[in-house]
Protein backbone atom coordinates (compact mmCIF):
# COMPACT_ATOMS: atom_id res chain seq x y z
CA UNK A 1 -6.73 1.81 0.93
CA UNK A 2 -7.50 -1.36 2.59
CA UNK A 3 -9.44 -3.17 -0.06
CA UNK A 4 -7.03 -2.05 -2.60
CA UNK A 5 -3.90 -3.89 -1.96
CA UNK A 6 -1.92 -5.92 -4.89
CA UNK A 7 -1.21 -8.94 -3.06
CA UNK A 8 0.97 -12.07 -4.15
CA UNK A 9 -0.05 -15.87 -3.92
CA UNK A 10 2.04 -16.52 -1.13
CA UNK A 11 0.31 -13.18 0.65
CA UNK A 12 3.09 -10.26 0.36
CA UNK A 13 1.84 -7.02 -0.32
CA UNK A 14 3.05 -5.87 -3.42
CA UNK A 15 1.87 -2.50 -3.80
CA UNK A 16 -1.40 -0.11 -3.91
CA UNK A 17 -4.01 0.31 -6.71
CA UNK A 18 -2.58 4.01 -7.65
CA UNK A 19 -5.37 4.06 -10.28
CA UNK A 20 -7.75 3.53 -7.03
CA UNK A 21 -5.31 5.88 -4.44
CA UNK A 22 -5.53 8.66 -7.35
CA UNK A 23 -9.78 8.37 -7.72
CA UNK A 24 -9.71 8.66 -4.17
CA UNK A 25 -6.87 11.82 -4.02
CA UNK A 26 -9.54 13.42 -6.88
CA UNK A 27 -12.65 12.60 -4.78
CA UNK A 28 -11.16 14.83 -1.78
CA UNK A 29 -10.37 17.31 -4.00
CA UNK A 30 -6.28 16.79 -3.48
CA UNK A 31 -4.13 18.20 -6.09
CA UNK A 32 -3.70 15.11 -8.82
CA UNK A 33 0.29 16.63 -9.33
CA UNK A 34 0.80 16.32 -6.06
CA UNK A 35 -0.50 13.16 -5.07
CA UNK A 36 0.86 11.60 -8.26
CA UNK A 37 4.38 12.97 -7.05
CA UNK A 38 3.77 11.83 -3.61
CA UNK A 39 1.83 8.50 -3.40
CA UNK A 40 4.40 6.14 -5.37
CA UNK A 41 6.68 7.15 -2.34
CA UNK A 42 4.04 6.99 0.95
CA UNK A 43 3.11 3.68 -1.01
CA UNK A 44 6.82 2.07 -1.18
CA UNK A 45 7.53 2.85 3.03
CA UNK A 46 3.61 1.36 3.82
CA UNK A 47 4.28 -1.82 1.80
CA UNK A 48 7.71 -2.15 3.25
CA UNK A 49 6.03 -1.98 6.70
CA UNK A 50 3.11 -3.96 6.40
CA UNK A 51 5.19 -6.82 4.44
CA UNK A 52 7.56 -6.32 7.99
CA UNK A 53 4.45 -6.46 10.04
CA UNK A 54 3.39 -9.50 8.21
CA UNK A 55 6.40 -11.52 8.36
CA UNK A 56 6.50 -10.59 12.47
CA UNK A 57 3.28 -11.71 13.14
CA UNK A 58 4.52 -15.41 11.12
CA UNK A 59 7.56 -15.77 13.07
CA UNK A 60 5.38 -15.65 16.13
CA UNK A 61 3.58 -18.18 14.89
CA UNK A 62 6.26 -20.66 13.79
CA UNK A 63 7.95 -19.41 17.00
């Protein structure tokens, strides 16, 4: 999901394309229930860690 990344001006993540997550979930043959249940959360605790991740790596370079 790399390439697929809603991303704000000032460079926070903002959230997954779902529409992209849920071609891919199809493509793999992965239950659509199932990954529609599931993604919106998996998507809400990477987000919150890659925004953290982000804002770590800025404070070391403002450090």
């Amino acid at each position: 999901m790399g390439g697929q990344l809603r991303v704000a001006p000032a460079g926070a993540i903002l959230g997954w394309d779902l529409s992209a997550a849920l071609a891919l979930a199809a493509a793999l043959a992965v239950d659509l229930l199932i990954a529609a249940e599931l993604l919106p959360v998996i998507e809400a605790a990477a987000v919150r860690g890659l925004n953290q991740t982000l804002l770590a790596s800025l404070d070391r370079d403002n450090g």
